[in-house]
Protein backbone atom coordinates (compact mmCIF):
# COMPACT_ATOMS: atom_id res chain seq x y z
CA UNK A 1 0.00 0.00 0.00
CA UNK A 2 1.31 3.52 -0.96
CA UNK A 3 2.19 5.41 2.33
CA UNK A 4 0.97 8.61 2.42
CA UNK A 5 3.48 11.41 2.41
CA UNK A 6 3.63 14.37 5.05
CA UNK A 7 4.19 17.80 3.88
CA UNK A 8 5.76 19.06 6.91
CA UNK A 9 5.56 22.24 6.26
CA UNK A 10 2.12 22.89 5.09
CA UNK A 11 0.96 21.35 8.34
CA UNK A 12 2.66 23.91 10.47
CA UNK A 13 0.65 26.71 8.49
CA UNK A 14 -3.27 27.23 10.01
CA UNK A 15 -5.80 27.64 7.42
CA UNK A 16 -5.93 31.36 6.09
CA UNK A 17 -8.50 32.92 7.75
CA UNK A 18 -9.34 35.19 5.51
CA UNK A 19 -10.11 32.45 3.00
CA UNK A 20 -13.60 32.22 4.97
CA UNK A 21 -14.70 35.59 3.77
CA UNK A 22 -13.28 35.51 0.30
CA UNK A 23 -15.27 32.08 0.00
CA UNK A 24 -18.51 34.10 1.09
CA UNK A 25 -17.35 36.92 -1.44
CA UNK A 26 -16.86 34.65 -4.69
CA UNK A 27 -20.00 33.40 -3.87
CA UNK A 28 -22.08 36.09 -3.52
CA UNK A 29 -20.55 37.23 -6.79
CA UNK A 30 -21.23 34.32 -8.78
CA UNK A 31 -25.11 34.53 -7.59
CA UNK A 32 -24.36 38.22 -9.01
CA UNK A 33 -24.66 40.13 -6.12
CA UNK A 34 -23.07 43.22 -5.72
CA UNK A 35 -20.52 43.02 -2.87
CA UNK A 36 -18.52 46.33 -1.70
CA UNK A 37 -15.26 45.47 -1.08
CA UNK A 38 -13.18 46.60 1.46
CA UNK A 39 -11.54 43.20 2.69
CA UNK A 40 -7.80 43.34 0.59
CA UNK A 41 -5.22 46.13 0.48
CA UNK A 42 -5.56 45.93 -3.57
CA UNK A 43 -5.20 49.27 -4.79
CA UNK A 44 -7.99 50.12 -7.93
CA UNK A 45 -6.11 52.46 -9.78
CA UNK A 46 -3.89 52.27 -12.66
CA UNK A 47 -0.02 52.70 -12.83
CA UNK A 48 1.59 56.18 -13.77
CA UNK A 49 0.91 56.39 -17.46
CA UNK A 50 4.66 56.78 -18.57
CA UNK A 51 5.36 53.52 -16.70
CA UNK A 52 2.76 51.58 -18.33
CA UNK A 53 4.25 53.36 -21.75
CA UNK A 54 8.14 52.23 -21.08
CA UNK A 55 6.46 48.93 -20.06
CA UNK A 56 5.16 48.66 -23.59
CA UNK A 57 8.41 50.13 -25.39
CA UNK A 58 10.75 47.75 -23.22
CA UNK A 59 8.40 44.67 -23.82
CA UNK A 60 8.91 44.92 -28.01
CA UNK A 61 12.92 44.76 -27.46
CA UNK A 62 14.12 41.34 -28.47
CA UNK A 63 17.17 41.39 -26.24
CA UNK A 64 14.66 41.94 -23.45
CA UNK A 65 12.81 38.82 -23.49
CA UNK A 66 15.62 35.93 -22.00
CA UNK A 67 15.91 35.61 -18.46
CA UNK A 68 16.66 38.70 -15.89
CA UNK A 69 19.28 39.33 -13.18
CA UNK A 70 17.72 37.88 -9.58
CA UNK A 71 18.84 40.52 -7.73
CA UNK A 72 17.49 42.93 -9.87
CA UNK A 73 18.68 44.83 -12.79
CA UNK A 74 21.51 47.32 -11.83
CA UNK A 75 19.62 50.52 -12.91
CA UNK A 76 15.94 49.70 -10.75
CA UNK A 77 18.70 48.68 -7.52
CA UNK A 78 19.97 52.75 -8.12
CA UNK A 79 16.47 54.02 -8.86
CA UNK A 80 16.05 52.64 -5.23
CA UNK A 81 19.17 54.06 -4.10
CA UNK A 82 18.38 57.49 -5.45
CA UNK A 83 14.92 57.15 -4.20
CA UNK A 84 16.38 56.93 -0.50
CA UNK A 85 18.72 59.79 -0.78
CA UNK A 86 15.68 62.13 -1.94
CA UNK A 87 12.78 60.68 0.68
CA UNK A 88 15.24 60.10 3.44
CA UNK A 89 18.64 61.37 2.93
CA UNK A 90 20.40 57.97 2.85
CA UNK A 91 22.72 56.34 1.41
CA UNK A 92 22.67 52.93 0.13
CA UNK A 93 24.97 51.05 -2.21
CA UNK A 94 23.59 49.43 -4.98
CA UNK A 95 25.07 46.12 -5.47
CA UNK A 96 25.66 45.12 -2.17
CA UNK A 97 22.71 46.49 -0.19
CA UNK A 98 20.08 46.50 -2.45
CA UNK A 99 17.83 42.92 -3.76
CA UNK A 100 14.89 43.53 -5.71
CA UNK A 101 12.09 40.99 -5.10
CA UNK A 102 9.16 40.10 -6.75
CA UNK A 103 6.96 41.92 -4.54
CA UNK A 104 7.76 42.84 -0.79
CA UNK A 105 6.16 39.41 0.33
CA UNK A 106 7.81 37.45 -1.48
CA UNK A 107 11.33 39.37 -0.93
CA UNK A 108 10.47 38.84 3.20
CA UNK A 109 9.81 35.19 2.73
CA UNK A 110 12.77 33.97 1.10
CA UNK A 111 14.62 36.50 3.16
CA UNK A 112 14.01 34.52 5.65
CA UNK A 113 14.53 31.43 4.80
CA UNK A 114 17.82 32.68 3.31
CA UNK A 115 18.86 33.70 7.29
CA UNK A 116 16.97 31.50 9.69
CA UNK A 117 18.09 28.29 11.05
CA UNK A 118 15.66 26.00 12.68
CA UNK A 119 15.11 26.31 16.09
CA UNK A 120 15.80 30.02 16.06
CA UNK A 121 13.58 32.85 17.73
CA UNK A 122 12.17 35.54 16.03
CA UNK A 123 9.80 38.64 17.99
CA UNK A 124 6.87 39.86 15.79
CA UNK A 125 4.86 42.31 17.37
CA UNK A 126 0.57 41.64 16.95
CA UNK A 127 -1.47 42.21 15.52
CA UNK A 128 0.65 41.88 12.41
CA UNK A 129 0.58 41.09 8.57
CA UNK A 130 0.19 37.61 8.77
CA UNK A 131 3.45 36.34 6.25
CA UNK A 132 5.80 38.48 9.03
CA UNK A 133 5.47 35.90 11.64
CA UNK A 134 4.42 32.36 9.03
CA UNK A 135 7.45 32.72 7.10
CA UNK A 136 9.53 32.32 10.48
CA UNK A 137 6.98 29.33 11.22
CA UNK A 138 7.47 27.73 7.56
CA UNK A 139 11.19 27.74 7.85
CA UNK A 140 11.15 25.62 11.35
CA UNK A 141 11.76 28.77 13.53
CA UNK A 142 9.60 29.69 16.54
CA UNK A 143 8.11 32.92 16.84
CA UNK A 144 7.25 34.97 20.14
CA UNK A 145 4.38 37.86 19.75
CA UNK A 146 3.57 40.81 22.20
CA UNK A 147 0.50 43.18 21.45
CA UNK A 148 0.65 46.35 20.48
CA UNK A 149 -0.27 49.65 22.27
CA UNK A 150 -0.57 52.57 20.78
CA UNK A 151 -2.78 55.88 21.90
CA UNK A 152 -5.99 57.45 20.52
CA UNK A 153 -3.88 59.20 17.65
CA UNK A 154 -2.67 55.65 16.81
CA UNK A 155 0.87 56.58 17.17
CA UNK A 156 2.97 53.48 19.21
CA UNK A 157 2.90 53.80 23.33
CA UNK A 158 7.25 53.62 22.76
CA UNK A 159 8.09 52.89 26.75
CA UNK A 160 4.95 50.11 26.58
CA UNK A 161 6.87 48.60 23.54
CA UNK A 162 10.17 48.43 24.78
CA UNK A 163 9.12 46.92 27.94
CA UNK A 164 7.59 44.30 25.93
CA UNK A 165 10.57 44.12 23.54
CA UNK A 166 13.11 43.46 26.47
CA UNK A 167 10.67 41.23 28.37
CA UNK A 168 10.44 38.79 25.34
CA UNK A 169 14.53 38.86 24.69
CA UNK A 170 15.03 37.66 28.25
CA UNK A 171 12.49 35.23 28.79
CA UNK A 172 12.84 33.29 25.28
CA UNK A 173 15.31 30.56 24.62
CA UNK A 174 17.14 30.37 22.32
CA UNK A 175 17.49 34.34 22.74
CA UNK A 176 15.93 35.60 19.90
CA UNK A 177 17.51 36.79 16.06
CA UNK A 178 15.17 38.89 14.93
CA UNK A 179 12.79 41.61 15.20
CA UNK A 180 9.89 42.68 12.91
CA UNK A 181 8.39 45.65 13.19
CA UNK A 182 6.23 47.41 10.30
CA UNK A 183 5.26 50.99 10.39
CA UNK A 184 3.11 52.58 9.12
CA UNK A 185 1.57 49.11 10.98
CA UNK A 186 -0.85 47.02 8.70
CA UNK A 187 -2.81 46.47 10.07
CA UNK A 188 -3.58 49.03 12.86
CA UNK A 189 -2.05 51.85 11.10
CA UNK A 190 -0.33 52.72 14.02
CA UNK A 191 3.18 54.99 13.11
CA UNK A 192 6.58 55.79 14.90
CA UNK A 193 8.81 58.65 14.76
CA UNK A 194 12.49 58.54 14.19
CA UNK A 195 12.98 58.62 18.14
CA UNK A 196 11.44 54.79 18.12
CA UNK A 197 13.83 53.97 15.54
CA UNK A 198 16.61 55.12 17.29
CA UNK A 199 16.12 53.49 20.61
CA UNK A 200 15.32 50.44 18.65
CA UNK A 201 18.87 50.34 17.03
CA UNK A 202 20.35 51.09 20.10
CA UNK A 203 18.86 47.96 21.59
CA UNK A 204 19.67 45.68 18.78
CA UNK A 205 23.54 46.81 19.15
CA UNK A 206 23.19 46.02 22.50
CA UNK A 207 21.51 42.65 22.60
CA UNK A 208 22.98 41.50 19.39
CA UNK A 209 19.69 40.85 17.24
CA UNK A 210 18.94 41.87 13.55
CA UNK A 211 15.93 43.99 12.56
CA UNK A 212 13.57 43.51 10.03
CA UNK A 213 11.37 46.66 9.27
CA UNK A 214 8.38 47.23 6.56
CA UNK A 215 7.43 49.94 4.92
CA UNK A 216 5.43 49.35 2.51
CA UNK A 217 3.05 52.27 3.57
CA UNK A 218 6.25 54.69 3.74
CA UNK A 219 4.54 56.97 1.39
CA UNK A 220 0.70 57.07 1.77
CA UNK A 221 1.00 59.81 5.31
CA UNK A 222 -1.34 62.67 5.84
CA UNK A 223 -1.54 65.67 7.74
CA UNK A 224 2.00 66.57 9.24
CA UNK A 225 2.95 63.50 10.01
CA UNK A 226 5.73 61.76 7.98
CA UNK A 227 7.05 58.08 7.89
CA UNK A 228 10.88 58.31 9.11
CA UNK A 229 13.01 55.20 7.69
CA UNK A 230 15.16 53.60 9.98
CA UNK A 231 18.21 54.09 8.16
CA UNK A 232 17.78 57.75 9.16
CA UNK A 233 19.45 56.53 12.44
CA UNK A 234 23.49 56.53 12.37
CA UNK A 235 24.72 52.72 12.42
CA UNK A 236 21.16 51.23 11.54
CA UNK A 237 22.59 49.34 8.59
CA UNK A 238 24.93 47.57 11.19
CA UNK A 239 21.85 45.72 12.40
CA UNK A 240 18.99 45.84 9.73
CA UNK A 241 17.35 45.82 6.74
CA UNK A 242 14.13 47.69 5.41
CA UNK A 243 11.92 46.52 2.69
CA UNK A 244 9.66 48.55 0.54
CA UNK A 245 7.35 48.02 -2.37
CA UNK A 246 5.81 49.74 -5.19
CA UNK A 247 2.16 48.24 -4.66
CA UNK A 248 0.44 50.85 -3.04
CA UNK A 249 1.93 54.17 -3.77
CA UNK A 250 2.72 53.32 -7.58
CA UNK A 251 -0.87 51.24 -8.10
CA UNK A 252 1.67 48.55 -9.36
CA UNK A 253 0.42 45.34 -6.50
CA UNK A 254 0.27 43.05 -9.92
CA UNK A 255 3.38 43.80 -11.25
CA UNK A 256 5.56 42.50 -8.41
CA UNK A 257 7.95 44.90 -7.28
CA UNK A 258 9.77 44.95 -3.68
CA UNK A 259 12.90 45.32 -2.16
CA UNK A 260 15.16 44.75 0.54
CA UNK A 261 17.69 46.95 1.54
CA UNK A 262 20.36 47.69 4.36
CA UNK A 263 22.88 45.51 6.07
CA UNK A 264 25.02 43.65 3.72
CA UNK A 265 25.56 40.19 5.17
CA UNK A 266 21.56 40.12 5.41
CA UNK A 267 21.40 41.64 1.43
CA UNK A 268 23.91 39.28 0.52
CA UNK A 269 22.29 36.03 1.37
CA UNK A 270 18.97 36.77 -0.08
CA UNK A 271 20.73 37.83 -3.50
CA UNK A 272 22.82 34.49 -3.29
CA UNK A 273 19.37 32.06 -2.52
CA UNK A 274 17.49 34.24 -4.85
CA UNK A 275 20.23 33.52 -7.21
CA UNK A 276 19.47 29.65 -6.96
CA UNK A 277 15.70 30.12 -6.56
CA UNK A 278 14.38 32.42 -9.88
CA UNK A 279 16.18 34.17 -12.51
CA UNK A 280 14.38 37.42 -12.17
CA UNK A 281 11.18 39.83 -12.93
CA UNK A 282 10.84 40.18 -16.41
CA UNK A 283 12.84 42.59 -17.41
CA UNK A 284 10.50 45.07 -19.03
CA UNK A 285 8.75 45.63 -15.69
CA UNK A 286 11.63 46.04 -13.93
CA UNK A 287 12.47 49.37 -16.83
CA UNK A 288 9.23 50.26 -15.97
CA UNK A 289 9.44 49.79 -12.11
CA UNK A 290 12.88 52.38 -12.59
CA UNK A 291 11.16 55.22 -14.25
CA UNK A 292 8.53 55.10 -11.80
CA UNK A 293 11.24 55.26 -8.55
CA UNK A 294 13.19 58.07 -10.67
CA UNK A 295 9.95 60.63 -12.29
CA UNK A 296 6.64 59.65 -10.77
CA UNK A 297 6.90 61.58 -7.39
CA UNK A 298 4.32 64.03 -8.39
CA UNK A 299 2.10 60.76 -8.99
CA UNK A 300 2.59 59.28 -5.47
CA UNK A 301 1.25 62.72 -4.29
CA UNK A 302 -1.62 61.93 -6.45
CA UNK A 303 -2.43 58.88 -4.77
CA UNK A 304 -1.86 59.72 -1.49
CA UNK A 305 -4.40 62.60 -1.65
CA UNK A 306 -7.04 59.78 -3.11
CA UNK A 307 -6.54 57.75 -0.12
CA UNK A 308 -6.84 60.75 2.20
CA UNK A 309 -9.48 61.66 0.72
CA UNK A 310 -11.50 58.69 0.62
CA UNK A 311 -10.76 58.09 4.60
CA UNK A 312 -12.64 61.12 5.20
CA UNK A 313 -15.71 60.49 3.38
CA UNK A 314 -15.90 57.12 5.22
CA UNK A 315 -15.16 58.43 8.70
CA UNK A 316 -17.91 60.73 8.59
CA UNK A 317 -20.44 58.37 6.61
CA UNK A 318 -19.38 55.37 8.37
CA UNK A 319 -19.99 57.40 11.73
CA UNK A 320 -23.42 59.08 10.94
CA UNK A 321 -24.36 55.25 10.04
CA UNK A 322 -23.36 54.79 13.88
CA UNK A 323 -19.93 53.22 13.45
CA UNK A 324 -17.18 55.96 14.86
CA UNK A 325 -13.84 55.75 13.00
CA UNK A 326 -10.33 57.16 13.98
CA UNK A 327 -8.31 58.99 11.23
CA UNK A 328 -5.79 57.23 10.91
CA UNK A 329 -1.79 59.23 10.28
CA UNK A 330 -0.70 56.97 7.31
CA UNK A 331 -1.38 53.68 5.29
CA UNK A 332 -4.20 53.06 2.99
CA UNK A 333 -7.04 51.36 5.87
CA UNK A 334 -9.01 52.09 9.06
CA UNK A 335 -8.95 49.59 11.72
CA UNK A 336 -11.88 50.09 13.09
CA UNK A 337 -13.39 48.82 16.58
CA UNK A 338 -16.31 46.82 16.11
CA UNK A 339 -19.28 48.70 16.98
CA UNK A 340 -20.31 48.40 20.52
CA UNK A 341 -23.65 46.15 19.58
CA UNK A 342 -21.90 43.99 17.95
CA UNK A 343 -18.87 43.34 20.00
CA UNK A 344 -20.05 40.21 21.31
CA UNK A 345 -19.72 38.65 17.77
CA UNK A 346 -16.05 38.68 17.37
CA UNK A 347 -14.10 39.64 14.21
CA UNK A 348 -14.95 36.76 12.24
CA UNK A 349 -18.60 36.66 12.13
CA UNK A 350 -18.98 40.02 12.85
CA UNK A 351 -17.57 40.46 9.19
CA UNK A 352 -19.34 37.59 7.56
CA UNK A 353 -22.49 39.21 8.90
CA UNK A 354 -21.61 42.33 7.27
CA UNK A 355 -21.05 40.27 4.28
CA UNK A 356 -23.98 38.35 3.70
CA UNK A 357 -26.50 41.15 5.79
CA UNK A 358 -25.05 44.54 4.51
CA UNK A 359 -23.19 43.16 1.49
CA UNK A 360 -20.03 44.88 2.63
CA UNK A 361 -16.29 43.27 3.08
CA UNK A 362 -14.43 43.62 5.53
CA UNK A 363 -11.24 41.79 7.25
CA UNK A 364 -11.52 40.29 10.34
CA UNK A 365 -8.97 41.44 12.86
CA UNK A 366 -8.29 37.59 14.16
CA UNK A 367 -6.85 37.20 10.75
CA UNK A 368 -3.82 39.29 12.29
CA UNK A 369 -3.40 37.57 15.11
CA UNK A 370 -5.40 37.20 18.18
CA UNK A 371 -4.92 40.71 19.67
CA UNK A 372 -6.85 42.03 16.42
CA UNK A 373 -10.30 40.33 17.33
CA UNK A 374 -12.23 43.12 18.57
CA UNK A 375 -11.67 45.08 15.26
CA UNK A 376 -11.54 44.67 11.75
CA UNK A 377 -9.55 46.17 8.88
CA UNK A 378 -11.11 48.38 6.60
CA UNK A 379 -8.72 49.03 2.75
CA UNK A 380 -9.82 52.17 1.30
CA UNK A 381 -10.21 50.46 -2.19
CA UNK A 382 -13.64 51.68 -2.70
CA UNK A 383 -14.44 55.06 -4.29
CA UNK A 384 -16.45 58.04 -2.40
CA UNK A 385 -19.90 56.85 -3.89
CA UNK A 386 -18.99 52.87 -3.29
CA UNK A 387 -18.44 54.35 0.38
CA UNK A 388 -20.96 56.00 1.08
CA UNK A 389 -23.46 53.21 -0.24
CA UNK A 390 -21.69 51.01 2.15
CA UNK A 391 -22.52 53.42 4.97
CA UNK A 392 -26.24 53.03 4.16
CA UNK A 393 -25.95 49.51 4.10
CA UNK A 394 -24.03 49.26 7.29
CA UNK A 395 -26.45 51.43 8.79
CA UNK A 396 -29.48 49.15 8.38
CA UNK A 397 -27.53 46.27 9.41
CA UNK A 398 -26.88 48.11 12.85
CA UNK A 399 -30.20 48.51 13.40
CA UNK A 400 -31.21 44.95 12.42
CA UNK A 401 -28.59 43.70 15.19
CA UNK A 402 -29.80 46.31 17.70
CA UNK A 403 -33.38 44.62 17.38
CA UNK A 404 -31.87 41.38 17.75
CA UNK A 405 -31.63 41.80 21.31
C-alpha cells in the first residue's frame, strides 16, 4: 500500500483565515450580487501612465525577453538608491545592499529562509501582517508575539513597547535573532517617529539581534505626520534591513515589485538564494518599475491625496451610520473597533455578517493575530460613492442587530 506522504511544512501553516470571507465573497458574486469590497489592500487604480508606456516600449525589445538578473537589474537597484537619498537622505549602495524581489512578500519570505536556522527565535509584534510571523513558522523557527499599544492618535505607546521588547529577549530561549516591526503598521495603522527607531537600534547593538522593518506604507502619510526610515538613524545598517514596495503608492500590486535593503551580510544572502531560486522579474517591468522610482513623485502625491481623501468620506459616513472611525496618520485602511452592539460577535462573524447582511467586506482582525479580534480592517479600495453606499448599508444592518436583542 502507498504510504501517504507528510508535507511538513504545510501542516505547520493554520488555514488562512481570511479564505472564509473571500469564499462568502466569490459566492455572492457568482449569484451576481453586488458586494462592496473593502476586505484586501488591492489598490484600484492604474499605474503612472509613462510607466505603463516604457512597459510597452521595453516589452517589443528582443534582447529583453531571455531571463533577468535575480537581484534585480543594476539601474531599478539605483532608482532605489536614489529614491532613498531624496525621501530620506540615505545612502545605500547598490550592489551590495540593495535585492529587488518580486513583490515585498515574497522578498520577506525567502529573506528569511535565506537567514533563519531551525530552532531560532524571532519577535513579531501583533497584531501583524500575517506572512511576518508564518514565514519564520514555515522555515522551522519559533516565533514569540507581544500586542501592540498605541494611543488614541494611533501613534505606538514607545516605553509600553520596549518593555515588551526586552521582556520577550530575556524570557525566550534560544534568545531571539530577529525583530519585525512594520510601520506605518498594517494592520492598525499605528506609526513611529524617528525617536522609536533610534532606541530600537540602540537595543539591537546592544543585545545582538537583527531587525527587520516594513514599509510598505512609507509613502501614503497625511496631515503633518511623515514616515521616518530607519536608516535615518546613524549605524542602523549595522543591524537591519528595510523593505519597501511599489504596490500601493505606484498602483503597481500586480506587477511584483519589492525590495530589501540595508545591512550587507543580510542583502547578501537573499541575492545568493534568490540567485538559486528564480532568474528574475521580467525585465521590461523592472524598466518600468525604474522610471517610476526616478519621475513619478508628483504621482505618489496623487495617490496619497485619493486615499486621504477617501478616509474622510468614510469616517464621517461610516460614523453618521453609527460606526465611529479614527483617522488614521498613514497607510491606505481604518482599523476600526467593532461597533459596541456587535462586540459580542467577534471579528470573524462580525464580518461575515456584514457580508452576507449589509453586502459589505471587511477583514476580520483575528486574521492578524489574536490581539486584532475586537476590530476589523477596513482598505480604502472603494471610491467616495462605493463608500458611502456602504454606509447606508451598514447602517441598516446596525439597526437589524440592535433589534436582535
Amino acid at each position: 500500500m502507498f504510504e501517504e506522504i507528510s508535507f511538513g511544512k504545510i501542516n505547520r501553516l493554520p488555514k488562512y483565515l481570511f479564505s472564509t470571507i473571500n469564499e462568502i465573497k466569490l459566492n455572492m458574486r457568482q449569484k451576481g450580487e453586488d458586494v462592496i469590497d473593502f476586505s484586501m489592500g488591492n489598490p484600484d487604480g492604474m499605474p503612472p501612465k509613462i510607466v505603463i508606456d516604457k512597459l510597452c516600449e521595453s516589452a517589443k525589445k528582443p534582447k529583453n525577453q531571455g531571463y533577468s538578473v535575480s537581484k534585480g537589474i543594476y539601474k531599478l537597484r539605483l532608482a532605489l538608491c536614489d529614491w532613498y537619498k531624496r525621501r530620506f537622505d540615505v545612502e545605500l549602495d547598490p550592489n551590495l545592499e540593495v535585492c529587488v524581489g518580486m513583490g515585498s512578500k515574497e522578498g520577506f519570505v525567502h529573506l528569511v529562509q535565506a537567514i533563519t536556522n531551525v530552532g531560532d527565535f524571532a519577535i513579531v509584534p501583533e497584531p501583524a501582517y500575517p506572512i511576518h510571523y508564518h514565514a519564520f513558522i514555515i522555515n522551522g523557527a519559533n516565533v514569540s508575539t507581544f500586542p501592540i499599544s498605541y494611543n488614541a492618535e494611533y501613534e505606538l505607546d514607545e516605553d509600553s513597547f520596549f518593555v515588551a521588547l526586552q521582556k520577550a529577549l530575556y524570557e525566550n530561549f534560544p534568545k531571539p535573532k530577529f525583530v519585525v516591526v512594520n510601520f506605518p503598521h498594517n494592520p492598525t495603522t499605528v506609526v513611529v517617529y524617528k525617536s522609536f527607531y533610534q532606541k530600537l537600534v540602540k537595543l539591537a547593538k546592544k543585545e545582538r539581534f537583527y531587525i527587520i522593518s516594513d514599509i510598505a506604507y512609507a509613502e501614503l502619510f497625511f496631515g503633518d505626520f511623515k514616515t521616518p526610515s530607519i536608516f535615518e538613524v546613524k549605524g542602523a545598517k549595522d543591524v537591519a534591513v528595510e523593505t519597501y514596495t511599489l504596490s500601493k503608492s505606484y498602483n503597481m500590486a500586480g506587477w511584483r515589485i519589492g525590495f530589501v535593503a540595508g545591512n550587507r551580510r543580510i542583502v547578501e544572502a537573499l541575492q545568493k538564494i534568490k540567485g538559486w531560486i528564480d532568474y528574475g522579474i521580467y525585465t521590461p517591468i523592472q524598466v518600468a518599475a525604474t522610471i517610476a522610482l526616478n519621475e513619478c513623485d508628483d504621482e505618489v502625491l496623487i495617490v496619497k491625496a485619493k486615499y486621504e481623501k477617501r478616509m474622510k468620506v468614510m469616517v464621517e459616513s461610516f460614523g453618521n451610520a453609527g460606526w465611529k472611525l479614527q483617522m488614521p496618520k498613514a497607510s491606505m485602511f481604518i482599523w476600526a473597533k467593532i461597533p459596541p452592539q456587535c462586540a459580542h460577535l467577534g471579528s470573524l462573524e462580525f464580518a461575515k455578517r456584514l457580508l452576507e447582511e449589509a453586502k459589505v467586506a471587511v477583514s476580520p482582525g483575528a486574521g492578524f493575530g489574536i490581539a486584532g479580534d475586537s476590530y476589523v480592517r477596513i482598505a480604502l479600495i472603494e471610491n467616495e460613492k462605493r463608500i458611502r453606499q456602504a454606509a447606508k448599508n451598514i447602517k441598516r444592518f446596525l439597526k437589524a442587530i440592535e433589534s436582535e436583542k
